[in-house]
C-alpha atoms as a PDB file:
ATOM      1  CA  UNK A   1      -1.018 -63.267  22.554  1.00  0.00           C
ATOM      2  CA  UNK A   2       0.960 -60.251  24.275  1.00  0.00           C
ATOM      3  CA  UNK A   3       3.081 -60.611  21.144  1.00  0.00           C
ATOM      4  CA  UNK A   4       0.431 -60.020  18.648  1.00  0.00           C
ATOM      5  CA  UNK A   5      -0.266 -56.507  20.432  1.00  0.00           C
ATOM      6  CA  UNK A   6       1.503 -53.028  19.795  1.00  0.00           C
ATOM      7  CA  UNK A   7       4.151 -51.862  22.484  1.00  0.00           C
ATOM      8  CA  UNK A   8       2.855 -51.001  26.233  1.00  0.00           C
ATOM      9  CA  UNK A   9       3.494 -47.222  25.294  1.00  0.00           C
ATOM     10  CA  UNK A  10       1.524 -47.312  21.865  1.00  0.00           C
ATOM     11  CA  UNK A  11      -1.241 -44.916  21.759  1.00  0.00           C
ATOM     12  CA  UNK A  12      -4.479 -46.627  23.161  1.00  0.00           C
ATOM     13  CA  UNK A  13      -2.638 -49.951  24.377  1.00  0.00           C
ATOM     14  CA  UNK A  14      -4.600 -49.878  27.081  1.00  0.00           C
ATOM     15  CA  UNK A  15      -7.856 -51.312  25.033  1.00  0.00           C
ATOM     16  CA  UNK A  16      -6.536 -53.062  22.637  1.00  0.00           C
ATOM     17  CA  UNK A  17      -7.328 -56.486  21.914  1.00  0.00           C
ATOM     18  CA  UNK A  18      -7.088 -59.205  19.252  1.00  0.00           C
ATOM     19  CA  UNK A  19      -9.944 -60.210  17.887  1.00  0.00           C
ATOM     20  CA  UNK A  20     -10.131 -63.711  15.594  1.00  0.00           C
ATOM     21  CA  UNK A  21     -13.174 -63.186  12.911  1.00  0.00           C
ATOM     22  CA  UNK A  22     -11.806 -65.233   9.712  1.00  0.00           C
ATOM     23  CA  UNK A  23      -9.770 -64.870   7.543  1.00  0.00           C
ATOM     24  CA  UNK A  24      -8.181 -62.309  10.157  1.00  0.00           C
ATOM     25  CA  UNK A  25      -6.610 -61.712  13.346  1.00  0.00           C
ATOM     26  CA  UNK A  26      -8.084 -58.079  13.673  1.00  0.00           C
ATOM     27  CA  UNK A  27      -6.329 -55.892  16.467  1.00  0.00           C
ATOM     28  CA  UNK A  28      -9.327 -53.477  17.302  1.00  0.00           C
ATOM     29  CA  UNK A  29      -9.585 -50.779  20.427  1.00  0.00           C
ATOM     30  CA  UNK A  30     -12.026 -50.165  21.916  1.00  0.00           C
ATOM     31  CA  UNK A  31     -13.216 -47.475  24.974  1.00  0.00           C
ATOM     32  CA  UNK A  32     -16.740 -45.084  25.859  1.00  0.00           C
ATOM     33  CA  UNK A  33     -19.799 -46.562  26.539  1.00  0.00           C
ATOM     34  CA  UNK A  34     -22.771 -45.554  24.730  1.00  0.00           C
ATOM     35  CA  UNK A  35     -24.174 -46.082  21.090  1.00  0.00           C
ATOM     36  CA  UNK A  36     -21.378 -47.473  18.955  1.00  0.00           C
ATOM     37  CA  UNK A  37     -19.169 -45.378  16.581  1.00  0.00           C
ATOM     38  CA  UNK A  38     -16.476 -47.439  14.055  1.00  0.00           C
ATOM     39  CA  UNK A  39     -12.782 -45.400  13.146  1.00  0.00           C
ATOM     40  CA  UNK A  40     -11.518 -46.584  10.082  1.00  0.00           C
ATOM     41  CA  UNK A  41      -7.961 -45.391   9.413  1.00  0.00           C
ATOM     42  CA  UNK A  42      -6.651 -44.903   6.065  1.00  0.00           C
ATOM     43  CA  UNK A  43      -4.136 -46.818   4.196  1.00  0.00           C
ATOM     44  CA  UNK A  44      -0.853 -46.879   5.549  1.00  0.00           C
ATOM     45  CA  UNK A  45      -1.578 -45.251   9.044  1.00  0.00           C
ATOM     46  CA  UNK A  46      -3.391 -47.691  12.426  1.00  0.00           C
ATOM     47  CA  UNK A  47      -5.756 -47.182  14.614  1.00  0.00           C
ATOM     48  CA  UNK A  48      -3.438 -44.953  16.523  1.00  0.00           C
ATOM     49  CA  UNK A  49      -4.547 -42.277  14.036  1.00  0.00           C
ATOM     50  CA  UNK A  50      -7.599 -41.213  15.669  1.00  0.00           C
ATOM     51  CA  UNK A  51      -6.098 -40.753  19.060  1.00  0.00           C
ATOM     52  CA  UNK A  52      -6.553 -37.206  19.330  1.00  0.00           C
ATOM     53  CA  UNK A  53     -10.349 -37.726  18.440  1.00  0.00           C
ATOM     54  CA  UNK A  54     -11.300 -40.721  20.126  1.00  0.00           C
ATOM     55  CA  UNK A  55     -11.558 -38.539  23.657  1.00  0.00           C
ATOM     56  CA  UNK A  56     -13.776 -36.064  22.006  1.00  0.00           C
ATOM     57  CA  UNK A  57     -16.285 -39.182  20.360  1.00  0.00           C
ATOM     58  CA  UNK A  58     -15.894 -41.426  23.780  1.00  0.00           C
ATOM     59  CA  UNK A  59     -17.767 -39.206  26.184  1.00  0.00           C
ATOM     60  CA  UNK A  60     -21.171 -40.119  25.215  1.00  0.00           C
ATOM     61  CA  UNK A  61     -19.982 -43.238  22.390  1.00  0.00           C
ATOM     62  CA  UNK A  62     -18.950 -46.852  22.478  1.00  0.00           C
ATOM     63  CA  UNK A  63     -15.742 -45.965  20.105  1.00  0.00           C
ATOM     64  CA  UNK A  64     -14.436 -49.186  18.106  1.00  0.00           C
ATOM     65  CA  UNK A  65     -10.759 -48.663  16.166  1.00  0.00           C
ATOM     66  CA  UNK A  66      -9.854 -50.978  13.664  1.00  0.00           C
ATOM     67  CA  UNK A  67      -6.357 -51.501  12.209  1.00  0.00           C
ATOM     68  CA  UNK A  68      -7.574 -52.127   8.562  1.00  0.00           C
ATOM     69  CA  UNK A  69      -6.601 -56.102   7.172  1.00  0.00           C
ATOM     70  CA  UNK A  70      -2.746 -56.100   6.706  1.00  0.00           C
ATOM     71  CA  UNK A  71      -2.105 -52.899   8.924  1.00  0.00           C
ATOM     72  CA  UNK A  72      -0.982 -52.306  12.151  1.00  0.00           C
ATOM     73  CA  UNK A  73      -1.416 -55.602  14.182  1.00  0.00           C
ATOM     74  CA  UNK A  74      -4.087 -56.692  12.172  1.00  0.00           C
ATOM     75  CA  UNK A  75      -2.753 -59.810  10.405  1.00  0.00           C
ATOM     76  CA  UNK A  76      -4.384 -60.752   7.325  1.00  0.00           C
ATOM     77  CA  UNK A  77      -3.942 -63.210   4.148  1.00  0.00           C
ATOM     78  CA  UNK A  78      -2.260 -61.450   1.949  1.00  0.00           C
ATOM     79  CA  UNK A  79      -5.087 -61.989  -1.164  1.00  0.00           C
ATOM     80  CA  UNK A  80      -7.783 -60.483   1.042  1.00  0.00           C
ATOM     81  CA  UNK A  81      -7.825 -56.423   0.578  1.00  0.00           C
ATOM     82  CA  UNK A  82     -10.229 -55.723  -2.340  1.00  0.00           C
ATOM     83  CA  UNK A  83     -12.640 -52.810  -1.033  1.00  0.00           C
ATOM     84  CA  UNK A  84     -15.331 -55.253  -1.740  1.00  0.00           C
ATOM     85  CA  UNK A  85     -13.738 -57.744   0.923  1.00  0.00           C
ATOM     86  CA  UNK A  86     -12.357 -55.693   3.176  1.00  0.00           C
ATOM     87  CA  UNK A  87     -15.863 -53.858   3.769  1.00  0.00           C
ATOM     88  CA  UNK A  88     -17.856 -57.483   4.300  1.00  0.00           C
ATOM     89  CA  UNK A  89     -14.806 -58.998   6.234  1.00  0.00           C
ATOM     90  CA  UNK A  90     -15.777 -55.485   8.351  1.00  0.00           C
ATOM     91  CA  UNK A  91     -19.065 -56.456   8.764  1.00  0.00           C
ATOM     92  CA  UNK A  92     -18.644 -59.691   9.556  1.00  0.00           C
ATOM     93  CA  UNK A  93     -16.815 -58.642  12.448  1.00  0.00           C
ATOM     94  CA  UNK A  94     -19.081 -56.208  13.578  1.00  0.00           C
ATOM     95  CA  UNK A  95     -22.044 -59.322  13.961  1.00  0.00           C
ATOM     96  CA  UNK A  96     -19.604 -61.263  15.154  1.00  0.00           C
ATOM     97  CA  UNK A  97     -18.805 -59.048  18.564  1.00  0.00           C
ATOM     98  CA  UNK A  98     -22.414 -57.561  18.348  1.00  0.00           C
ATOM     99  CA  UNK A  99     -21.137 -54.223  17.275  1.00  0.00           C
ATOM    100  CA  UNK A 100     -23.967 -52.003  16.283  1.00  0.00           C
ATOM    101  CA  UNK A 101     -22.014 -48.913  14.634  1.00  0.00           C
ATOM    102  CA  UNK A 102     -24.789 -46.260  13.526  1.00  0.00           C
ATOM    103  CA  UNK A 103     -22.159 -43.776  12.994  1.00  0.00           C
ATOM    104  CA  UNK A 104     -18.851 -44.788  10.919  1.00  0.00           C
ATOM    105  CA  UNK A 105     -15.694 -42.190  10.260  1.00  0.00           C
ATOM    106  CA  UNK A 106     -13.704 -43.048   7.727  1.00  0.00           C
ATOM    107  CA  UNK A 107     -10.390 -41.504   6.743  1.00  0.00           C
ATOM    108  CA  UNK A 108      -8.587 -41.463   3.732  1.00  0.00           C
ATOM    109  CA  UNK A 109      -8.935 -44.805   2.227  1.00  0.00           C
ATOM    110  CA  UNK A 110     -11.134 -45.666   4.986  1.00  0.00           C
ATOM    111  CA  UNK A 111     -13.996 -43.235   3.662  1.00  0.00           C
ATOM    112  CA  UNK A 112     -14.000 -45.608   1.013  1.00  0.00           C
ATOM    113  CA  UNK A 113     -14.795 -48.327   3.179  1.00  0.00           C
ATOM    114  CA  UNK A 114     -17.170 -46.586   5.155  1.00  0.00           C
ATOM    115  CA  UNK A 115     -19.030 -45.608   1.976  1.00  0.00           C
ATOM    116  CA  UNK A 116     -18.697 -49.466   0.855  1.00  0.00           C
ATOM    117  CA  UNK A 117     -20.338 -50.720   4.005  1.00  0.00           C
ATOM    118  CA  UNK A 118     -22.736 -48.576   3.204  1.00  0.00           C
ATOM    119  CA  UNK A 119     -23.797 -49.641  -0.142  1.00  0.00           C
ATOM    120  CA  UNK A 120     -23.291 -53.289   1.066  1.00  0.00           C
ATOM    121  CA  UNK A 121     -25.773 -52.831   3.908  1.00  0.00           C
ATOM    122  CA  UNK A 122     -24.688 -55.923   5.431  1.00  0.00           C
ATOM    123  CA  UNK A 123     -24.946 -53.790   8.887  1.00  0.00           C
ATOM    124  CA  UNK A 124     -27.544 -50.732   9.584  1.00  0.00           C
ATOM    125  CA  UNK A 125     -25.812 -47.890   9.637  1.00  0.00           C
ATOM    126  CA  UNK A 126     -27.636 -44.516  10.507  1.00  0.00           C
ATOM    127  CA  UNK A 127     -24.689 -41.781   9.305  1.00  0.00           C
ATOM    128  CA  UNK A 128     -21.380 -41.651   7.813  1.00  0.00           C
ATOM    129  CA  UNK A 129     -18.395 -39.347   8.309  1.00  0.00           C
ATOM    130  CA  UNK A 130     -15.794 -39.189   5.483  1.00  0.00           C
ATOM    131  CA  UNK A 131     -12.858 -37.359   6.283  1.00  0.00           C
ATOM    132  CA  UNK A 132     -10.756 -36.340   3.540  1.00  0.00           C
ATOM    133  CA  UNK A 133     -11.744 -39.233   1.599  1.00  0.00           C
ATOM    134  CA  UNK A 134      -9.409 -40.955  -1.096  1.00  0.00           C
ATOM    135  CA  UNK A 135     -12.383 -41.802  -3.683  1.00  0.00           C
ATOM    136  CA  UNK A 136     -10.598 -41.930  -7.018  1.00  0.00           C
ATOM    137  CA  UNK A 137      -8.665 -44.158  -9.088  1.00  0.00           C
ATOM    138  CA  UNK A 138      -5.042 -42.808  -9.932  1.00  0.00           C
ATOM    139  CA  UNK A 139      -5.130 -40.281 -13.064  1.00  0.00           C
ATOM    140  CA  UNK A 140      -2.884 -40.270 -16.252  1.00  0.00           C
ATOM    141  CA  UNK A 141       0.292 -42.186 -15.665  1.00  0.00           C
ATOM    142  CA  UNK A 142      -0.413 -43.284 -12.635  1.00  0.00           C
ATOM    143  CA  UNK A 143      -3.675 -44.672 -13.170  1.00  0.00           C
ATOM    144  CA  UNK A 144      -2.028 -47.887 -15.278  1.00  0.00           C
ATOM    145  CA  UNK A 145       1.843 -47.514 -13.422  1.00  0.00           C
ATOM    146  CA  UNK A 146       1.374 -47.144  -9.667  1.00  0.00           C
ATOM    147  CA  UNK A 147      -0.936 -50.147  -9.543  1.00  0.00           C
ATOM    148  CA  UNK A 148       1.038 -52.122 -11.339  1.00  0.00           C
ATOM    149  CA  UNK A 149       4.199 -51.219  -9.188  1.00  0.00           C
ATOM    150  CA  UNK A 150       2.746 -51.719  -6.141  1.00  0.00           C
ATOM    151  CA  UNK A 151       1.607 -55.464  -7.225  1.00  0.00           C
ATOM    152  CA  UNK A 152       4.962 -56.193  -8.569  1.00  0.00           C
ATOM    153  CA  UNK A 153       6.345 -54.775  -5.043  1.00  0.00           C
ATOM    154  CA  UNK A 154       3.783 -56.838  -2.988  1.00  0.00           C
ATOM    155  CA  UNK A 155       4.394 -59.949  -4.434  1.00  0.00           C
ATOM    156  CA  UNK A 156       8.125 -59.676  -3.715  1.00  0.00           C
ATOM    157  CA  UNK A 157       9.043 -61.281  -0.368  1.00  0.00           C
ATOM    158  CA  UNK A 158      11.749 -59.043   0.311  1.00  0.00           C
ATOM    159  CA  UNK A 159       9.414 -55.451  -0.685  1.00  0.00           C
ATOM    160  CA  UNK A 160       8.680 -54.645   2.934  1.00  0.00           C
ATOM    161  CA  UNK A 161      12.260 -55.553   4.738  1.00  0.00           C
ATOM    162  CA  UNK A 162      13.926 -53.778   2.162  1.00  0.00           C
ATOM    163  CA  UNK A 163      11.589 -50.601   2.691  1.00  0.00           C
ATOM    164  CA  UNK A 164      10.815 -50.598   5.633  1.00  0.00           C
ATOM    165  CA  UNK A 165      14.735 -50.454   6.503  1.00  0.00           C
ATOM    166  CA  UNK A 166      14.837 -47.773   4.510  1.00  0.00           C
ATOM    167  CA  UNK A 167      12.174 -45.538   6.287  1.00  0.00           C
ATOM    168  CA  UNK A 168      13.661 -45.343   9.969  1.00  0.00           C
ATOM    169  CA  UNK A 169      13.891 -41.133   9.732  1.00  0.00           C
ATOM    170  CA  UNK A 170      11.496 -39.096  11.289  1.00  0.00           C
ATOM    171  CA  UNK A 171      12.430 -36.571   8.971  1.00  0.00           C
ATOM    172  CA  UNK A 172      11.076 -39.377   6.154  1.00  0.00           C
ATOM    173  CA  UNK A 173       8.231 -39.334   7.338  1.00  0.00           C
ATOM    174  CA  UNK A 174       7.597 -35.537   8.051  1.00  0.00           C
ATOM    175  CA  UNK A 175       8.793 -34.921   3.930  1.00  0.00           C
ATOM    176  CA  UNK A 176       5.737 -37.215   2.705  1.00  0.00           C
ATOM    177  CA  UNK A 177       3.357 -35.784   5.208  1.00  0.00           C
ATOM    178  CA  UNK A 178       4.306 -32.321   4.320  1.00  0.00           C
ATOM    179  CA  UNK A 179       3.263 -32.889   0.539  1.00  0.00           C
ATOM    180  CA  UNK A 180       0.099 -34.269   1.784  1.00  0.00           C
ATOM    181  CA  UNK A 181      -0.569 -30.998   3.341  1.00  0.00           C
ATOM    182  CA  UNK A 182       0.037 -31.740   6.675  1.00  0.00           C
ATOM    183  CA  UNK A 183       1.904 -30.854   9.904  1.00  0.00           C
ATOM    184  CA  UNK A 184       2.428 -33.315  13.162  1.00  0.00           C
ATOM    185  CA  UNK A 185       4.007 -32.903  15.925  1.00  0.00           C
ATOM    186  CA  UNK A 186       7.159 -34.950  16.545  1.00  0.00           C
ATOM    187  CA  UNK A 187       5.533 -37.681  19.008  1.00  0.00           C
ATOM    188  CA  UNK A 188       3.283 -38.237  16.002  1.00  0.00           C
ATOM    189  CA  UNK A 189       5.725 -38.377  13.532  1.00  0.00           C
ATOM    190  CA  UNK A 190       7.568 -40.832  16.033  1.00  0.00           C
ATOM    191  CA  UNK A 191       4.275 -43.461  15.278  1.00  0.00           C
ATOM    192  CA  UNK A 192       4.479 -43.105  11.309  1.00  0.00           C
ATOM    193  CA  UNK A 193       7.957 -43.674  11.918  1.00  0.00           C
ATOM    194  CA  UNK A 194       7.789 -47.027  14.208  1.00  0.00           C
ATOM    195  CA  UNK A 195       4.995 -48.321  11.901  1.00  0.00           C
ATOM    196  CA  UNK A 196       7.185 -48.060   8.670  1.00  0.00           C
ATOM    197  CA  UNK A 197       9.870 -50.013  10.260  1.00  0.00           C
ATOM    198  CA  UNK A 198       7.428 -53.076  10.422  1.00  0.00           C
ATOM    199  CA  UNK A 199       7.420 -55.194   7.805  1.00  0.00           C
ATOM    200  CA  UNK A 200       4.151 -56.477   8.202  1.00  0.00           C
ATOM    201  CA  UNK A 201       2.639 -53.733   8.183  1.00  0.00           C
ATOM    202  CA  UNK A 202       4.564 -52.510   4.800  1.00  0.00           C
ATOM    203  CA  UNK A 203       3.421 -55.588   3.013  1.00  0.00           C
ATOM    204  CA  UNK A 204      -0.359 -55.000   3.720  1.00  0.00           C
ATOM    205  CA  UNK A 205      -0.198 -51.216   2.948  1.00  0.00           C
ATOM    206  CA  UNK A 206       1.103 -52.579  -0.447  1.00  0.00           C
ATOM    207  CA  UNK A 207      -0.887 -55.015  -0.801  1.00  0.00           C
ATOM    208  CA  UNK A 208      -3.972 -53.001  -0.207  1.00  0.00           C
ATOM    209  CA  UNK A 209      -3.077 -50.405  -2.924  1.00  0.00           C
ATOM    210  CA  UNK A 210      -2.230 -53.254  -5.415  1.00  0.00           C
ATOM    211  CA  UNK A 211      -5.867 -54.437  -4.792  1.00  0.00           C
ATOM    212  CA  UNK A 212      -7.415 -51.447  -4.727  1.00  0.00           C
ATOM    213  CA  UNK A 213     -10.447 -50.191  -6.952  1.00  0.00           C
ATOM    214  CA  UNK A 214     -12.872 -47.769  -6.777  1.00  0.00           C
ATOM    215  CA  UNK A 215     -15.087 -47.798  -9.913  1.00  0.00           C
ATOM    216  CA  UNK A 216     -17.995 -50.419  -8.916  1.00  0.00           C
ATOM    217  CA  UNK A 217     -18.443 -47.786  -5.724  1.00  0.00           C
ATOM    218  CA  UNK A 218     -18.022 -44.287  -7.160  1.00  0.00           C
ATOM    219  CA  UNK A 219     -20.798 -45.647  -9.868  1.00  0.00           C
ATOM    220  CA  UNK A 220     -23.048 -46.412  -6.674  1.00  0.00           C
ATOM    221  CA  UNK A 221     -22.492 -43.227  -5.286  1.00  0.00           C
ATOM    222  CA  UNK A 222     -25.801 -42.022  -6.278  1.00  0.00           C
ATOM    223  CA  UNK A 223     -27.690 -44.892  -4.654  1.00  0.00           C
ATOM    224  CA  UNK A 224     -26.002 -44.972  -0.937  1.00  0.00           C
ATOM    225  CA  UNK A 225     -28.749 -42.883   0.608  1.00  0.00           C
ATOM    226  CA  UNK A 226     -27.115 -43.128   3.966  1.00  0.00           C
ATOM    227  CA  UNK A 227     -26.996 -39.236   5.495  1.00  0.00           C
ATOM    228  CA  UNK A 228     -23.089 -38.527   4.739  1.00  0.00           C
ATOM    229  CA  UNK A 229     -20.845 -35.873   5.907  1.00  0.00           C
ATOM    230  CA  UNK A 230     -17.673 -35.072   3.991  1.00  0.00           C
ATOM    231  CA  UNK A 231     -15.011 -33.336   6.149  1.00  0.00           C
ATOM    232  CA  UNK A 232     -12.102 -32.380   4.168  1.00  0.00           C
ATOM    233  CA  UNK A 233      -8.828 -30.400   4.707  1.00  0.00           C
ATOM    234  CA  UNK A 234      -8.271 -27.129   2.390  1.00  0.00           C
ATOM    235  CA  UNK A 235      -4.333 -27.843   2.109  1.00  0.00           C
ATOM    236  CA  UNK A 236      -4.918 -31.478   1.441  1.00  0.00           C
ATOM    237  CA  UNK A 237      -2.108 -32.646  -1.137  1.00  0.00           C
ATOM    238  CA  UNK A 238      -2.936 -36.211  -1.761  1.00  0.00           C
ATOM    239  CA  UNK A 239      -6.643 -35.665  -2.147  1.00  0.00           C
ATOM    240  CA  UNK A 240      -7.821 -32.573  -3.463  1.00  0.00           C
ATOM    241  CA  UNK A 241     -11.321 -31.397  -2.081  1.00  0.00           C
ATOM    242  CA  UNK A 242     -13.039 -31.594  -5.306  1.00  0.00           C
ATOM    243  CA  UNK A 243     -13.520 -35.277  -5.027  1.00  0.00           C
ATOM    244  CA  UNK A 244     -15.074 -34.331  -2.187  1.00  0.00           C
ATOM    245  CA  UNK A 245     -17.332 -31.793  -3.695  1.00  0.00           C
ATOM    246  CA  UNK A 246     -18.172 -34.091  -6.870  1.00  0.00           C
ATOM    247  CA  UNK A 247     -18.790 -37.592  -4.318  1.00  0.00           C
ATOM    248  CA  UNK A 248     -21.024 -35.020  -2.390  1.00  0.00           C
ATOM    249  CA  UNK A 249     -22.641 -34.061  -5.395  1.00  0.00           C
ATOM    250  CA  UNK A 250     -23.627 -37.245  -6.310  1.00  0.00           C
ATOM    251  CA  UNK A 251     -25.104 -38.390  -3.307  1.00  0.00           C
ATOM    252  CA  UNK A 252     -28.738 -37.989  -2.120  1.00  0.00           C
ATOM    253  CA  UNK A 253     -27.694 -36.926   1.214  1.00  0.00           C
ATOM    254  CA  UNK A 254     -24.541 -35.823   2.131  1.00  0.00           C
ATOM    255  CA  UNK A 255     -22.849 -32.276   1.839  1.00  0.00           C
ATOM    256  CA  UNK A 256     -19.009 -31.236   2.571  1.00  0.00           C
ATOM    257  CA  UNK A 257     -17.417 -29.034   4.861  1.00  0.00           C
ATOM    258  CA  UNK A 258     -13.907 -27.463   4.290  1.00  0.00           C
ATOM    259  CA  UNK A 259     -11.487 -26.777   6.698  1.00  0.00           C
ATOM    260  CA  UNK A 260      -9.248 -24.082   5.760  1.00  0.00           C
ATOM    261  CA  UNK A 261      -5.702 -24.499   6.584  1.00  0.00           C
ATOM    262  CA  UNK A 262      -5.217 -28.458   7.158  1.00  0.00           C
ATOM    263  CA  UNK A 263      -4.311 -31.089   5.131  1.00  0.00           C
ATOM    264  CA  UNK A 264      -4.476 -34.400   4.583  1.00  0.00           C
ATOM    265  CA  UNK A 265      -4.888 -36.091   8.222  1.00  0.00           C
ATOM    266  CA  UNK A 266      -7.275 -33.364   9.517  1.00  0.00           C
ATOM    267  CA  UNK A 267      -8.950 -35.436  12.643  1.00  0.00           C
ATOM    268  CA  UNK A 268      -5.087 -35.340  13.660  1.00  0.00           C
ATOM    269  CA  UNK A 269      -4.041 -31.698  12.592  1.00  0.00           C
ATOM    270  CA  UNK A 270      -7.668 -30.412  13.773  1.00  0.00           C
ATOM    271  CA  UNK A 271      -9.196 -32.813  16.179  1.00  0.00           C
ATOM    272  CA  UNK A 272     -11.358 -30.256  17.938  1.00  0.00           C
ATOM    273  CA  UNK A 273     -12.540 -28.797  15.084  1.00  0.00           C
ATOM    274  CA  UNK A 274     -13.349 -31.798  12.960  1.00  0.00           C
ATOM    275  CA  UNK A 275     -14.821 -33.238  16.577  1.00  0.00           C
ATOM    276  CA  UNK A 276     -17.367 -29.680  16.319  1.00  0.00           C
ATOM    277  CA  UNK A 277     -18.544 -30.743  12.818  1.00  0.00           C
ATOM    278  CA  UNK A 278     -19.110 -34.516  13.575  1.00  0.00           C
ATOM    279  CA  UNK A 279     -21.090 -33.147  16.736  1.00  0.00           C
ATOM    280  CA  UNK A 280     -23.384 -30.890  14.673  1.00  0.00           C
ATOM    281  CA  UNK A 281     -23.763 -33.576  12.041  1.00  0.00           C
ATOM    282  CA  UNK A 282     -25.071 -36.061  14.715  1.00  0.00           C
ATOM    283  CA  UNK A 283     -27.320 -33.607  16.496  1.00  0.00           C
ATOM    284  CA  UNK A 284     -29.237 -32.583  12.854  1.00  0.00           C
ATOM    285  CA  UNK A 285     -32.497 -34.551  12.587  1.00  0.00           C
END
């Protein structure tokens, strides 16, 4: 099993564990003690994501990190990452370890989630936190191209070796950060970098985005009454903050707050501050 888990000096190591909840072999973390909160990275990143916030959420929380189906060490039939399947396979992992998470942070792709569970209600969940949430479709172009690309690419044995081969610079993974908005420090570029060479983990990135739809939940955004906060980064440049504003807008309870100078991963740029906001949220009646 020692195999199946991320290197001895991976952020977290110390908690992780595989769990077997079919169709996966879900590598979760989890540390705290207290009511239960569920991290959901976004696509392409791990669990190791929210390192910076998990000691902020763990002094008073039970915190459970996921590596989403296909990511990380989370291994994962490869037809199995639809929004709609990834959220209930979520859930069905949750009852399965007696998980109750009231509170859920999502990231990225992983506000998605969080918003699906919600709308799914599968498992009672009391607030949500989406930070800088990916919750459209691809526009123009590469609404029809990118999808198609990336299903062409995951259905090609030979997509991940090739890429992830390709990927091995630090200074690869500090250019795409950088147009997402976002600064990290070189021990976290170091991570990006390590995942990237896996091909695993390549493969289910890909074949997450060739799966991926958002339609059936941004139509149901109006009817997930579940108190939501949006946190999202000012600089962000793969998600600008007026999806934010508009998914806000169409919710019954939620509102947005903007953090002015951080991009795209802003619970890694910002932990204390986006830490402050959850811990305001939480404490509001």
């Amino acid at each position: 099993m020692k195999g199946d888990l991320p290197p001895d000096d991976w952020p977290g190591r110390a908690t992780s564990r595989i769990v077997p909840s079919k169709p996966h072999r879900w590598h979760v973390q989890v540390t705290g003690e207290g009511p239960d909160v569920l991290l959901l990275h976004g696509a392409g990143a791990s669990s190791h994501s929210w390192a910076a916030l998990i000691p902020h959420l763990a002094r008073d929380h039970r915190v459970i990190a996921l590596d989403l189906p296909g990511h990380g060490w989370t291994r994962s039939p490869r037809g199995r990452a639809r929004l709609v399947d990834v959220a209930a396979d979520i859930a069905n992992l949750c009852v399965q370890e007696g998980w109750a998470p009231g509170l859920v942070i999502g990231h990225s792709a992983g506000g998605a989630v969080s918003l699906e569970l919600a709308r799914q209600a599968r498992i009672a969940l009391d607030r949500l936190v989406i930070v800088n949430g990916a919750l459209e479709n691809f526009r123009g172009a590469a609404g029809w191209l990118f999808p198609v690309l990336a299903k062409a690419l995951a259905l090609n044995p030979l997509t991940g070796l090739l890429i992830s081969q390709g990927g091995r610079s630090a200074q690869q993974v500090r250019s795409i950060l950088s147009s997402a908005g976002t600064e990290l420090d070189e021990a976290a570029l170091s991570q990006y970098a390590r995942l990237i060479q896996r091909r695993a983990h390549v493969d289910g990135t890909l074949a997450m985005m060739a799966q991926w739809s958002l339609d059936d939940l941004n139509r149901a955004l109006p009817q997930i009454a579940t108190p939501t906060l949006f946190i999202h980064g000012e600089k962000d440049g793969a998600v600008a903050a007026s999806v934010a504003e508009r998914a806000a807008g169409l919710m019954p309870a939620a509102r947005l707050v903007t953090l002015p100078g951080v991009g795209h991963l802003a619970h890694e740029e910002a932990p204390d501050r986006v830490a402050a906001e959850i811990a305001q949220f939480t404490a509001t009646p």
